[in-house]
N, C-alpha and C. Protein backbone atom coordinates (compact mmCIF):
# COMPACT_ATOMS: atom_id res chain seq x y z
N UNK A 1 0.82 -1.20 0.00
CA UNK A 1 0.00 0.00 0.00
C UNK A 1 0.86 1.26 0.00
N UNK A 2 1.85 1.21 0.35
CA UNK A 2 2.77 2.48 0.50
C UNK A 2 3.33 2.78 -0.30
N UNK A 3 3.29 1.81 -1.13
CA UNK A 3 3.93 1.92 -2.53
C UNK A 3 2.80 2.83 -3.70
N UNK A 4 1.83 2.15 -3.52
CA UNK A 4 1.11 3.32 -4.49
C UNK A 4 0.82 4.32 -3.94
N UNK A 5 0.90 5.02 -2.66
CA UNK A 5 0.67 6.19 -1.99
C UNK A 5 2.28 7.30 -2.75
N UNK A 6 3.23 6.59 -2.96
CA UNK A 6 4.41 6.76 -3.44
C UNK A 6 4.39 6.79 -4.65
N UNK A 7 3.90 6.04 -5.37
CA UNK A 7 3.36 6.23 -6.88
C UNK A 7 2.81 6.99 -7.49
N UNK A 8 1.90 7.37 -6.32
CA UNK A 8 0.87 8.54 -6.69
C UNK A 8 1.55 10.51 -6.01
N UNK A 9 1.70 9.88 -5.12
CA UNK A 9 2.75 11.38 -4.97
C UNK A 9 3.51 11.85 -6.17
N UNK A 10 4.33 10.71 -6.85
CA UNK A 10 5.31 10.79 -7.59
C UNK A 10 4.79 11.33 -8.99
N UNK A 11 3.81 10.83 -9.38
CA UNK A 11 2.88 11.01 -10.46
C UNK A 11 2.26 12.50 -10.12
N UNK A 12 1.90 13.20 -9.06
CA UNK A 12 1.75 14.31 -8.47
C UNK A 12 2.56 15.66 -8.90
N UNK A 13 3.61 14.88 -8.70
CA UNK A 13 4.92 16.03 -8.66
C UNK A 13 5.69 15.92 -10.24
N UNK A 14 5.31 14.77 -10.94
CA UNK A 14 5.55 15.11 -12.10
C UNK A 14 4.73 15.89 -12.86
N UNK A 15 2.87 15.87 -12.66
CA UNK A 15 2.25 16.71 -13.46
C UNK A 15 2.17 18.49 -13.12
N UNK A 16 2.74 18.69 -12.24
CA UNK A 16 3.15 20.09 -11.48
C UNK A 16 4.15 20.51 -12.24
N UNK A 17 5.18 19.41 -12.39
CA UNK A 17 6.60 19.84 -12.96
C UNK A 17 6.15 20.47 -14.30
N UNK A 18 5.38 19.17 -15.31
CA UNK A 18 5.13 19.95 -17.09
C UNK A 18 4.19 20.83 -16.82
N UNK A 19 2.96 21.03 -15.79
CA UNK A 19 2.38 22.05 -16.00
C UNK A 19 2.55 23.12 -16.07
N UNK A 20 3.66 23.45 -15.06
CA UNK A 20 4.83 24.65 -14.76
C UNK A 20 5.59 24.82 -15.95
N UNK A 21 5.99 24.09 -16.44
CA UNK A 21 7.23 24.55 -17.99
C UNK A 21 6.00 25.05 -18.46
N UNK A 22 4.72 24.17 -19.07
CA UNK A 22 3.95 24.41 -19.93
C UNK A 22 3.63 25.41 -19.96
N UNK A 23 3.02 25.73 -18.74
CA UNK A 23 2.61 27.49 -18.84
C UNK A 23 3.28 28.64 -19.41
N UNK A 24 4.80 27.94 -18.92
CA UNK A 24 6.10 29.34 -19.47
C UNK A 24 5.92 29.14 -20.83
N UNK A 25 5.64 27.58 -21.60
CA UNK A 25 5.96 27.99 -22.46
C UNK A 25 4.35 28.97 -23.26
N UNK A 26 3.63 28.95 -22.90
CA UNK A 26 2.15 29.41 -23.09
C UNK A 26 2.18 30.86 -22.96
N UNK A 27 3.16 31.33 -22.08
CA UNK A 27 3.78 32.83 -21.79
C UNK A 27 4.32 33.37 -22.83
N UNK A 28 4.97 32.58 -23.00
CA UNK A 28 5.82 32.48 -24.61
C UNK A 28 5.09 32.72 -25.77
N UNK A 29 3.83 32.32 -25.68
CA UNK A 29 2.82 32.45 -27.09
C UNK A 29 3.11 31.32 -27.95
N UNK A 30 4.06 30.20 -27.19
CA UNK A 30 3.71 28.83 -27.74
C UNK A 30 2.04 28.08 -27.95
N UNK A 31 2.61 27.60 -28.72
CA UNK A 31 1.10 27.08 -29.19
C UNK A 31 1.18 25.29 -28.66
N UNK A 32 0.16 25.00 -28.07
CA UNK A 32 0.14 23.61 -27.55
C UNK A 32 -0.89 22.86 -27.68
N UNK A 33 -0.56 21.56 -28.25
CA UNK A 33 -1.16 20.59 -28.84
C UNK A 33 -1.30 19.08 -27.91
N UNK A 34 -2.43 18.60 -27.63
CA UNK A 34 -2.05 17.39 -27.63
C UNK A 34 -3.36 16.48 -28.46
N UNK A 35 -2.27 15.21 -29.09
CA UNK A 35 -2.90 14.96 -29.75
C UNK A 35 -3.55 15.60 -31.20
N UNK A 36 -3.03 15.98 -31.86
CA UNK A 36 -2.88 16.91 -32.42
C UNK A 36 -4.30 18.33 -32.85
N UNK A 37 -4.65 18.51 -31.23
CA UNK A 37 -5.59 19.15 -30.96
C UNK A 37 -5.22 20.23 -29.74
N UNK A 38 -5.82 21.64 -30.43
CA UNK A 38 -5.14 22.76 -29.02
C UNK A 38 -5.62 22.57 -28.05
N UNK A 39 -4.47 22.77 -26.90
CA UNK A 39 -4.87 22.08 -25.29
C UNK A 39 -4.03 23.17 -24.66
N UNK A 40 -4.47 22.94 -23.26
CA UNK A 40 -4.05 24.00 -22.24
C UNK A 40 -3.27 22.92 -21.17
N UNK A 41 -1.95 23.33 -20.91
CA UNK A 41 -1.31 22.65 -19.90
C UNK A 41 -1.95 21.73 -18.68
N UNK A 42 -2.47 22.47 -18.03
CA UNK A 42 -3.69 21.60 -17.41
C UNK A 42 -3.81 20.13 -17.60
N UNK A 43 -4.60 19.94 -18.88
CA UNK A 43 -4.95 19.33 -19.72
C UNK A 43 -4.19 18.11 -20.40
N UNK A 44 -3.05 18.68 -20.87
CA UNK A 44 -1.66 18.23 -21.04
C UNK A 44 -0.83 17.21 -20.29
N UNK A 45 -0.84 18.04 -18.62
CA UNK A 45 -0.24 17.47 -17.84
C UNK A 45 -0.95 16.47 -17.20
N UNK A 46 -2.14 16.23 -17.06
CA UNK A 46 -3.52 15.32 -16.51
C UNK A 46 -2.72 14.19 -17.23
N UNK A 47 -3.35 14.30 -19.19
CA UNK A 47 -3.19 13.25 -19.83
C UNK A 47 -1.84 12.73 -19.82
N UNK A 48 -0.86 13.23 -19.59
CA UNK A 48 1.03 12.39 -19.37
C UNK A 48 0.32 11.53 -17.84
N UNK A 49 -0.05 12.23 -16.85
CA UNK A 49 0.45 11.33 -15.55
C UNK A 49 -1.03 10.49 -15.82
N UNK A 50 -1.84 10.58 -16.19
CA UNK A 50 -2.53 9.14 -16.49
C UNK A 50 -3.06 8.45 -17.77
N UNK A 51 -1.52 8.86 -18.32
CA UNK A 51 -1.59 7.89 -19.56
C UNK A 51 -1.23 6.22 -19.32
N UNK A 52 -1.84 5.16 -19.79
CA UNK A 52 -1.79 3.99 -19.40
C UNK A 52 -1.74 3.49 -20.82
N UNK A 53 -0.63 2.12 -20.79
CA UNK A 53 -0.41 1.71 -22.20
C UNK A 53 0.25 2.36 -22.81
N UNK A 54 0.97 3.29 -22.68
CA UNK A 54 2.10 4.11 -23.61
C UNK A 54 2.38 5.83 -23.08
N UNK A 55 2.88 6.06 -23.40
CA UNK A 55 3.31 7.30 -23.26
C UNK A 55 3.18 8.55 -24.24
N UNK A 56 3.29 9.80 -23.87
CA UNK A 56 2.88 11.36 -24.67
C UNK A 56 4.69 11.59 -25.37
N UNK A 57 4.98 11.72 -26.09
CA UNK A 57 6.00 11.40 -27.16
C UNK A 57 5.58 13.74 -27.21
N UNK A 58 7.06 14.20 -27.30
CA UNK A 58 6.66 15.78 -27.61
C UNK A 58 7.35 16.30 -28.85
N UNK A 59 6.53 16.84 -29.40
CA UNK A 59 7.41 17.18 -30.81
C UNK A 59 7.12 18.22 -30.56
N UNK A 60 8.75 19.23 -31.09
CA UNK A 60 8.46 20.68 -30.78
C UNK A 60 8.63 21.11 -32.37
N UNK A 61 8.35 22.27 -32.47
CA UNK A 61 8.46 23.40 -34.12
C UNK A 61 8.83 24.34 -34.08
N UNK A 62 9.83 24.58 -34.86
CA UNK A 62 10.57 25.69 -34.14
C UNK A 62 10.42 26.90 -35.52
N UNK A 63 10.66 28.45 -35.40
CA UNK A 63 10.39 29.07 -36.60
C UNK A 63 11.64 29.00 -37.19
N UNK A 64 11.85 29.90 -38.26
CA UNK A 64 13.37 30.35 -38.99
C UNK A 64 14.41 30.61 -37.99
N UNK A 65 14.06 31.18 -36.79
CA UNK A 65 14.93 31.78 -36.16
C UNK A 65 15.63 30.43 -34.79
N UNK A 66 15.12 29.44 -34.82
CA UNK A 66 15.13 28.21 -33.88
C UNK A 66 13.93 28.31 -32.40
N UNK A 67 13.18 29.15 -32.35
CA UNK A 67 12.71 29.68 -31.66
C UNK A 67 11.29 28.46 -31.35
N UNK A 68 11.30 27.65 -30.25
CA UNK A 68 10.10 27.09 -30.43
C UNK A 68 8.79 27.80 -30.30
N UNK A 69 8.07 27.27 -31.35
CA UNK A 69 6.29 27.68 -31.51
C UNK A 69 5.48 27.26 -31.23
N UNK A 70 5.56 26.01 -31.16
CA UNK A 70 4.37 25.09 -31.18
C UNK A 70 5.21 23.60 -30.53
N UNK A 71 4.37 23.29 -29.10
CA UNK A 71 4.68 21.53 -28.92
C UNK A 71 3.24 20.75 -28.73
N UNK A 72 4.03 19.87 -29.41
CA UNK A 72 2.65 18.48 -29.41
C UNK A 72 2.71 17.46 -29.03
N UNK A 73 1.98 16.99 -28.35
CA UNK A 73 2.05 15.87 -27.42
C UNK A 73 1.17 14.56 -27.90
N UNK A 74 2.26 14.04 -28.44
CA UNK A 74 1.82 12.45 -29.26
C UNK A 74 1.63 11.29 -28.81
N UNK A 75 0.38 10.87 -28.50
CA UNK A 75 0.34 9.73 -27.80
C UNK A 75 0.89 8.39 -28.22
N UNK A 76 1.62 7.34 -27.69
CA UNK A 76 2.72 6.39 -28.37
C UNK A 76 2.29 4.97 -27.56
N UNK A 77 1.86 4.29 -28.21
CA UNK A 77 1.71 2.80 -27.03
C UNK A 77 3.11 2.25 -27.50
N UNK A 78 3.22 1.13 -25.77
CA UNK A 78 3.88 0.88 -25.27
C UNK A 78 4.12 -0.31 -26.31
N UNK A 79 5.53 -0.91 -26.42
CA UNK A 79 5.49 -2.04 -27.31
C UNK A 79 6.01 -3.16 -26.57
């Protein structure tokens, strides 16, 4: 039992972690995708910590200048 109390903390503190970048990057006037549909960090970070069967895969786009614009969050099953 202490183990998924630990699991779940952990899973906690990871969706805090991308929600936090996410936002900066949303500050940024990045554009964010998941699934290749516009989403709000929130949202984003929910679907990574309870994705089951595979994982959110991130592709970023960057303009002329290397500057990222846009990330998308690709859902990937597990093989």
């Amino acid at each position: 039992m202490g183990t998924d109390i630990s699991q779940t903390k952990q899973k906690s503190k990871i969706r805090k972690r991308i929600k936090k970048e996410l936002e900066s990057y949303r500050e940024q006037n990045v554009d964010l995708f998941l699934n290749g549909h516009p989403s709000s960090p929130s949202d984003i970070a929910k679907a990574c910590q309870l994705a089951e069967g595979g994982v959110y895969m991130r592709d970023y786009t960057e303009d002329q200048q290397g500057k990222i614009v846009c990330v998308n969050f690709d859902f990937v099953d597990k093989v």
